[in-house]
PDB file of N, CA and C in Angstrom:
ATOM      1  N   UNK A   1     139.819  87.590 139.355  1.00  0.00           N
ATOM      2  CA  UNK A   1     140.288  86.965 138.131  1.00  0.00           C
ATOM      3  C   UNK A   1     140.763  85.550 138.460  1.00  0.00           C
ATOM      4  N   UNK A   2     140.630  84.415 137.624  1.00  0.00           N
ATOM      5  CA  UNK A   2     140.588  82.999 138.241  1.00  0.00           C
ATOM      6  C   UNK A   2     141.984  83.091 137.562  1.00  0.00           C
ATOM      7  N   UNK A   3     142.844  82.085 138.444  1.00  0.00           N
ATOM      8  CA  UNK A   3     144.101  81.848 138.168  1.00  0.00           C
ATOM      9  C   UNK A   3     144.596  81.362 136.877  1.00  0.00           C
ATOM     10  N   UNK A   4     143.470  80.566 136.101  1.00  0.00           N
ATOM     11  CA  UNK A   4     144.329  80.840 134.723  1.00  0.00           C
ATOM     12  C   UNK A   4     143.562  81.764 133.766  1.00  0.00           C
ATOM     13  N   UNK A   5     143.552  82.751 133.908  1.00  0.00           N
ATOM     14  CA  UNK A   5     143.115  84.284 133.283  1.00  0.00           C
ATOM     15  C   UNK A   5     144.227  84.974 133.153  1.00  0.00           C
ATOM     16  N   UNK A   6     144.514  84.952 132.120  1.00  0.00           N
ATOM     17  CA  UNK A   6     145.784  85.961 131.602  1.00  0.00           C
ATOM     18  C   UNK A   6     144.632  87.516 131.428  1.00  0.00           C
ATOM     19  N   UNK A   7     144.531  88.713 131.508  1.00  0.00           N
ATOM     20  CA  UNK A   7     144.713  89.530 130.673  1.00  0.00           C
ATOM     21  C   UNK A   7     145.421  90.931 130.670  1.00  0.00           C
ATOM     22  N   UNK A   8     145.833  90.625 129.403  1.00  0.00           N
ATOM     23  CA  UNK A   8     146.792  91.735 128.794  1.00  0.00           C
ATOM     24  C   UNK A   8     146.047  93.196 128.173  1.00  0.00           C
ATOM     25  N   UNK A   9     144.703  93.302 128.828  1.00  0.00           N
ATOM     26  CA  UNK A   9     144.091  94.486 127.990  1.00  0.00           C
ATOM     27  C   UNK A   9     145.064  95.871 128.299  1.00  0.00           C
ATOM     28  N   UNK A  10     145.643  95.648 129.851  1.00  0.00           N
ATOM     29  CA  UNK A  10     146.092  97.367 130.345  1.00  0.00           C
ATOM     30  C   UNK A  10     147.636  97.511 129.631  1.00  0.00           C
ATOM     31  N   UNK A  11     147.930  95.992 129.487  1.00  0.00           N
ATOM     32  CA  UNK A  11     149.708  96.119 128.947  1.00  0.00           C
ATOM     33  C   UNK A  11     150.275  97.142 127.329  1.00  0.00           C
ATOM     34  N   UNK A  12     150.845  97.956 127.201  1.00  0.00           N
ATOM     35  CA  UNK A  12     151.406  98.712 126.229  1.00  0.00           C
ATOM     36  C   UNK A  12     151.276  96.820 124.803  1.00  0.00           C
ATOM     37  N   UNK A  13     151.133  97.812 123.781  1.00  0.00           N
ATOM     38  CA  UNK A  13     150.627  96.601 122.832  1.00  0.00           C
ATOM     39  C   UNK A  13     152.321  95.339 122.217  1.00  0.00           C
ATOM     40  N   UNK A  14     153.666  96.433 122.641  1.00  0.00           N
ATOM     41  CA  UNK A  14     154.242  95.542 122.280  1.00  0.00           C
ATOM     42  C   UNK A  14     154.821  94.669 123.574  1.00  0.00           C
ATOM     43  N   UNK A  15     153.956  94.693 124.517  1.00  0.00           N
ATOM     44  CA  UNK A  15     154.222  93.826 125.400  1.00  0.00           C
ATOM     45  C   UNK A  15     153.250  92.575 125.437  1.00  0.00           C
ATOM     46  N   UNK A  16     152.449  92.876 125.099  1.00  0.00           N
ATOM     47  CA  UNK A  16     151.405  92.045 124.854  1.00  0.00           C
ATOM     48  C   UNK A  16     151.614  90.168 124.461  1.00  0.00           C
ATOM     49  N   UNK A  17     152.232  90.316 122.963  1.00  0.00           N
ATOM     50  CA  UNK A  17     152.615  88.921 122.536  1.00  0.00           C
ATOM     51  C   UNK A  17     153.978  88.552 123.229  1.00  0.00           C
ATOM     52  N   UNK A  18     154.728  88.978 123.709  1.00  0.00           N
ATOM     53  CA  UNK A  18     155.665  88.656 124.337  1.00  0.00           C
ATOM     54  C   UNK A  18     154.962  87.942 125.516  1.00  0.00           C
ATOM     55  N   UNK A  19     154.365  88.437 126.225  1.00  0.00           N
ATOM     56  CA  UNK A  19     153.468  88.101 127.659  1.00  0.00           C
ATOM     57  C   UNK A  19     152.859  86.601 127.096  1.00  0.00           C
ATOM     58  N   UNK A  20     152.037  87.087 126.538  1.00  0.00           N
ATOM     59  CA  UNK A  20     151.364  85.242 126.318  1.00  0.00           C
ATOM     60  C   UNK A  20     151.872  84.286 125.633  1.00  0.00           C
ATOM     61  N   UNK A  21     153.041  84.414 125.293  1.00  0.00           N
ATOM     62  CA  UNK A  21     153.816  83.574 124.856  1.00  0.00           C
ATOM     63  C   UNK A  21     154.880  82.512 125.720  1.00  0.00           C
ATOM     64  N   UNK A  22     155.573  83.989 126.769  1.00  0.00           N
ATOM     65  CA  UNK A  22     155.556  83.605 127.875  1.00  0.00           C
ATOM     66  C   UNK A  22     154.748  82.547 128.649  1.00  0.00           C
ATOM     67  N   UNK A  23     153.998  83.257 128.916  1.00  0.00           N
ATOM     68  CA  UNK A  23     152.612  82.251 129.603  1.00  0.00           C
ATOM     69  C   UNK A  23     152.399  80.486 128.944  1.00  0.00           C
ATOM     70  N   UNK A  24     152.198  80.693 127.749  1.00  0.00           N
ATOM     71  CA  UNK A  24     152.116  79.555 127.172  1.00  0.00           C
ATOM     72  C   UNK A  24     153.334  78.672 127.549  1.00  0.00           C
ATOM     73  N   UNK A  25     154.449  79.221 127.306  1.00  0.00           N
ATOM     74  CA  UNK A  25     155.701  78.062 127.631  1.00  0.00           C
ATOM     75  C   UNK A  25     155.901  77.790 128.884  1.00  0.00           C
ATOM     76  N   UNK A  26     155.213  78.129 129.817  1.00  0.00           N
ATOM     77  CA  UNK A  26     155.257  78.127 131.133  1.00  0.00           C
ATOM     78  C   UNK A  26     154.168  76.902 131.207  1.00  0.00           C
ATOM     79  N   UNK A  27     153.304  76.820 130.016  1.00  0.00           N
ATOM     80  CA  UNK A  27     152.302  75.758 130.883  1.00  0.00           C
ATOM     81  C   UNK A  27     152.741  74.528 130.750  1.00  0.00           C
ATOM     82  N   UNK A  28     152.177  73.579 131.853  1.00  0.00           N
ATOM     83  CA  UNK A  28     152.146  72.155 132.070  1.00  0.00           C
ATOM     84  C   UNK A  28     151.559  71.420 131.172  1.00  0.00           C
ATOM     85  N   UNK A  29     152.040  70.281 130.367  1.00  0.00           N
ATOM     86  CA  UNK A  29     151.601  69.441 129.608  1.00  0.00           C
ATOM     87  C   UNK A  29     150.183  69.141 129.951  1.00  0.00           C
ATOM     88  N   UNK A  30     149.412  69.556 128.643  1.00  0.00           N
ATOM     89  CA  UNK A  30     147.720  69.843 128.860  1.00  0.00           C
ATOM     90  C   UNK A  30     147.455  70.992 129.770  1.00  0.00           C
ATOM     91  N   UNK A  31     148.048  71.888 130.262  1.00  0.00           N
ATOM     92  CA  UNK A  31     147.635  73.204 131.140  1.00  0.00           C
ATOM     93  C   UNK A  31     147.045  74.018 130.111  1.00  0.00           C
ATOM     94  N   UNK A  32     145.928  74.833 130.368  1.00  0.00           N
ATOM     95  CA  UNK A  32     145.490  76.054 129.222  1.00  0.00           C
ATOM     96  C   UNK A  32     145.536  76.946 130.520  1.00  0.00           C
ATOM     97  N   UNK A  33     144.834  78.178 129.582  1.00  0.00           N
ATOM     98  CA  UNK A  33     144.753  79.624 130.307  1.00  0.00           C
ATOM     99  C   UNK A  33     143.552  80.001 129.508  1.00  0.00           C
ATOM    100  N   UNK A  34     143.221  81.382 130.369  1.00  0.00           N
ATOM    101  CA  UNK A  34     142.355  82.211 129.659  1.00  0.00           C
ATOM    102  C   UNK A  34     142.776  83.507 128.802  1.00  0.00           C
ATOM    103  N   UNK A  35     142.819  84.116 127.726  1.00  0.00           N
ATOM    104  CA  UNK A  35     143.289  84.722 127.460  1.00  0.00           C
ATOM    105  C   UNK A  35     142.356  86.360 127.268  1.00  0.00           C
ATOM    106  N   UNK A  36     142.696  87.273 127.863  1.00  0.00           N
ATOM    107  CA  UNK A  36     141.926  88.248 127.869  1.00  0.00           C
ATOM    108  C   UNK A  36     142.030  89.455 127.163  1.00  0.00           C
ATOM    109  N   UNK A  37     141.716  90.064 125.766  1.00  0.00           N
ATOM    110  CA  UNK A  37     142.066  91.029 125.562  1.00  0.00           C
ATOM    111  C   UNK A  37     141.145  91.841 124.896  1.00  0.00           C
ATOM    112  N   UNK A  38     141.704  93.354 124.715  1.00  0.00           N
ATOM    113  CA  UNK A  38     140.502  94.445 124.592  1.00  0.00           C
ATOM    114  C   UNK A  38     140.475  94.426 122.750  1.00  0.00           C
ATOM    115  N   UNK A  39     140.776  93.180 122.040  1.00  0.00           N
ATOM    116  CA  UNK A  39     140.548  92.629 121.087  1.00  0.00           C
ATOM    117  C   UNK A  39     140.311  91.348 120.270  1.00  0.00           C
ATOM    118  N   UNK A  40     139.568  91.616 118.861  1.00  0.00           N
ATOM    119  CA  UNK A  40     139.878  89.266 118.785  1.00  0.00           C
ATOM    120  C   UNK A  40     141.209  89.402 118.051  1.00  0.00           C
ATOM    121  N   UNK A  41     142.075  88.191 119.355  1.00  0.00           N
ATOM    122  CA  UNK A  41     143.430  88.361 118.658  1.00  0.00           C
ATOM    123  C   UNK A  41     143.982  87.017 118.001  1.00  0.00           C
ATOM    124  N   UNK A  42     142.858  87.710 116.317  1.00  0.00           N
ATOM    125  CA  UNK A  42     143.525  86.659 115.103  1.00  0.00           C
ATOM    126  C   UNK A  42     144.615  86.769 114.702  1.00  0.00           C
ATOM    127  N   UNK A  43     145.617  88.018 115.008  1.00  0.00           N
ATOM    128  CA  UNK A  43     146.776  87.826 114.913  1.00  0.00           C
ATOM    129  C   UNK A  43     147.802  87.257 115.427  1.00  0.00           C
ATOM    130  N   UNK A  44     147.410  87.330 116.627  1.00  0.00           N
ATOM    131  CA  UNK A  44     148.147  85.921 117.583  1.00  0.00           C
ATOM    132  C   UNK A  44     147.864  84.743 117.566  1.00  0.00           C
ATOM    133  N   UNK A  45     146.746  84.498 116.908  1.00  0.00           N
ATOM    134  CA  UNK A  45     146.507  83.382 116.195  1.00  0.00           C
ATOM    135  C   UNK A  45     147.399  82.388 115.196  1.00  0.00           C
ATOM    136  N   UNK A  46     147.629  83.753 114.867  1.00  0.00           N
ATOM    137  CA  UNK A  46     148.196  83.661 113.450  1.00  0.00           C
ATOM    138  C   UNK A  46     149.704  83.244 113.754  1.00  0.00           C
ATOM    139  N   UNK A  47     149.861  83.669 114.618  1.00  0.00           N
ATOM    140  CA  UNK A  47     151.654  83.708 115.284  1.00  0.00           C
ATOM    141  C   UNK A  47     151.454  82.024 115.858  1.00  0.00           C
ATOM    142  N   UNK A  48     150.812  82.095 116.521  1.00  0.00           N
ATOM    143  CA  UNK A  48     150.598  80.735 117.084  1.00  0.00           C
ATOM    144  C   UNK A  48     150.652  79.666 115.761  1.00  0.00           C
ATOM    145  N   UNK A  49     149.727  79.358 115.034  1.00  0.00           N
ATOM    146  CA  UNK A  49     149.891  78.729 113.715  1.00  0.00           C
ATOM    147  C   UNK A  49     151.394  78.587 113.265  1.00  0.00           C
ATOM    148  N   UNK A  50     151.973  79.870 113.040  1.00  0.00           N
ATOM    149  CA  UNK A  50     153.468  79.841 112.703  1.00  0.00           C
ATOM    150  C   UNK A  50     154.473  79.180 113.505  1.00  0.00           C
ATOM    151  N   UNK A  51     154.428  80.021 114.679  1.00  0.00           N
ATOM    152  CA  UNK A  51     155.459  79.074 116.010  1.00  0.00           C
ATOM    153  C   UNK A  51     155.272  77.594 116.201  1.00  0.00           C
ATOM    154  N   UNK A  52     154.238  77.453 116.721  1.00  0.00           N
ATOM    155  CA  UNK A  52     153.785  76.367 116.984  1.00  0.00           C
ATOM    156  C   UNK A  52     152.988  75.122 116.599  1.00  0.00           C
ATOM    157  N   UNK A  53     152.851  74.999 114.727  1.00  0.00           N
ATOM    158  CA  UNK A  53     151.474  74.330 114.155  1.00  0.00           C
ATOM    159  C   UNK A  53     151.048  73.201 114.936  1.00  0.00           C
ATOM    160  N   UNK A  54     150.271  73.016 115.084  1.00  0.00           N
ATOM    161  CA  UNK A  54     149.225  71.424 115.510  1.00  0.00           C
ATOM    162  C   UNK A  54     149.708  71.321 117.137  1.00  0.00           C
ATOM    163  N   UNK A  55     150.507  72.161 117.737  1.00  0.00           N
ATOM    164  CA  UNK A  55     150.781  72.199 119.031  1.00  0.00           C
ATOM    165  C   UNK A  55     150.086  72.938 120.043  1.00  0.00           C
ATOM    166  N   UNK A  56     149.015  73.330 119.950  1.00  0.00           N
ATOM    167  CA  UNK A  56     148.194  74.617 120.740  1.00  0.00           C
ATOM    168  C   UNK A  56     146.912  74.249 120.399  1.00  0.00           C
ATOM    169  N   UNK A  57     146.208  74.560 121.208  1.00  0.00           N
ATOM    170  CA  UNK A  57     144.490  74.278 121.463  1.00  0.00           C
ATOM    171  C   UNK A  57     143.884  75.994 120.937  1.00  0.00           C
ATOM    172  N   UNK A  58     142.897  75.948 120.644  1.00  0.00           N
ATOM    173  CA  UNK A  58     142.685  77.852 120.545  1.00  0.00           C
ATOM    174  C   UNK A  58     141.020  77.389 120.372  1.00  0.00           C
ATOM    175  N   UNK A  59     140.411  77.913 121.555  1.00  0.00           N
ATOM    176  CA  UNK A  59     139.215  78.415 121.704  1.00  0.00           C
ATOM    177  C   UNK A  59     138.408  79.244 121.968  1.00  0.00           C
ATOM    178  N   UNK A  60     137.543  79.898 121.510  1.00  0.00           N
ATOM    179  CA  UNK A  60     136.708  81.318 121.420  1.00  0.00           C
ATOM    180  C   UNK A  60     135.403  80.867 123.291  1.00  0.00           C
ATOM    181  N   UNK A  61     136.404  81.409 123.838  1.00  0.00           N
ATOM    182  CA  UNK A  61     135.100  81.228 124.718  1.00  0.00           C
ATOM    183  C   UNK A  61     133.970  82.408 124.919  1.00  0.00           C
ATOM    184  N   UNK A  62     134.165  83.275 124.457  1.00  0.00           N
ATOM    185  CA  UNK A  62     133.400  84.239 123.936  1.00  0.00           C
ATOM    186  C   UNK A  62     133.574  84.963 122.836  1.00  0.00           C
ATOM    187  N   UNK A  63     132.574  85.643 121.806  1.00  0.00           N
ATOM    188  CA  UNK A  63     133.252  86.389 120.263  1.00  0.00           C
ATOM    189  C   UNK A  63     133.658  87.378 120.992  1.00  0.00           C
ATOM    190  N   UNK A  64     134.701  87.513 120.315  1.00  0.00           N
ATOM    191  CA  UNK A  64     135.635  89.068 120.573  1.00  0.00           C
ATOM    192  C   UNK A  64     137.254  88.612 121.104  1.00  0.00           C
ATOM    193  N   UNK A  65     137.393  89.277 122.324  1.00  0.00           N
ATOM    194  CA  UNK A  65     138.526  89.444 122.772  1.00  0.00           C
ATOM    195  C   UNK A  65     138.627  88.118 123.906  1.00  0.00           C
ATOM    196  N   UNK A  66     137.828  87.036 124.050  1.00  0.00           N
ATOM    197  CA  UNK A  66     138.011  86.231 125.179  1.00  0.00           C
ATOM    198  C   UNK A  66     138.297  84.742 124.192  1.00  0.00           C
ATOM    199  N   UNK A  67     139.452  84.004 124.965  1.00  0.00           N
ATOM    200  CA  UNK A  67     139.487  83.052 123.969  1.00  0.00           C
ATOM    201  C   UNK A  67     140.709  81.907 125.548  1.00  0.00           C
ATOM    202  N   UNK A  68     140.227  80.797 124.895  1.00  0.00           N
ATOM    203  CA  UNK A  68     141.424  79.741 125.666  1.00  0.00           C
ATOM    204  C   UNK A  68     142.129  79.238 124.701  1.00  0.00           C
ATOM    205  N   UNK A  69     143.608  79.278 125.267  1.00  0.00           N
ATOM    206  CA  UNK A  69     144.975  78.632 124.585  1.00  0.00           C
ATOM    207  C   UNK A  69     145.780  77.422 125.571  1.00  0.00           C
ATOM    208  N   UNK A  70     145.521  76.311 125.230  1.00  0.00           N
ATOM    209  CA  UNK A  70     145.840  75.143 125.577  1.00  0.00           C
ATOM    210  C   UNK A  70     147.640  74.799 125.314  1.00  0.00           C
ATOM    211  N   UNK A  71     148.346  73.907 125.953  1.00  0.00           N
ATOM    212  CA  UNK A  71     148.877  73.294 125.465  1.00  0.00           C
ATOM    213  C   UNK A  71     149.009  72.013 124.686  1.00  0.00           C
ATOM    214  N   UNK A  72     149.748  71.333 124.056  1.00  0.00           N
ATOM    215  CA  UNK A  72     150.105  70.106 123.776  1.00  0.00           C
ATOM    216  C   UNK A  72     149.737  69.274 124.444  1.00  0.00           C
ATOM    217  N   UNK A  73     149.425  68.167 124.007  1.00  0.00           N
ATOM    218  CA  UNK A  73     149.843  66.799 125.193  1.00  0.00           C
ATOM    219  C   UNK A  73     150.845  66.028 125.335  1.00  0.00           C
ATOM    220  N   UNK A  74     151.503  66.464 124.009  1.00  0.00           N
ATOM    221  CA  UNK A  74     152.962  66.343 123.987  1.00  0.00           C
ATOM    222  C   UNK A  74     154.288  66.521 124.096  1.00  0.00           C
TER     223      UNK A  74
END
């Protein structure tokens, strides 16, 4: 698994958004990750939108459950 590969598929589900949220505030101005899960998570999407608007990158690097979450540059 390459070092910025998060995945949360084996984690119990309410650990889940806690974890990549985590992760995210941990990253370095412009740092992303990979985000891995055994779903497409438009709901964390959705959380993201809320927490954070216009502050987060969100890309589908594959349909489904594989996606990159960027930081800010700000």
């Amino acid at each position: 698994m390459p070092d910025n590969e998060l995945d949360v598929r084996r984690l119990r589900k309410p650990d889940k958004h806690p974890m990549i949220f985590a992760r995210y505030a941990a990253l370095p101005t412009g740092g992303s990750f990979v985000l891995v899960n055994n779903h497409d998570p438009k709901h964390l999407r959705a959380e993201f939108d809320t927490e954070h608007p216009g502050g987060y990158g969100w890309e589908y690097v594959e349909k489904g459950p594989r996606c990159g979450v960027s930081g800010s540059a700000s």
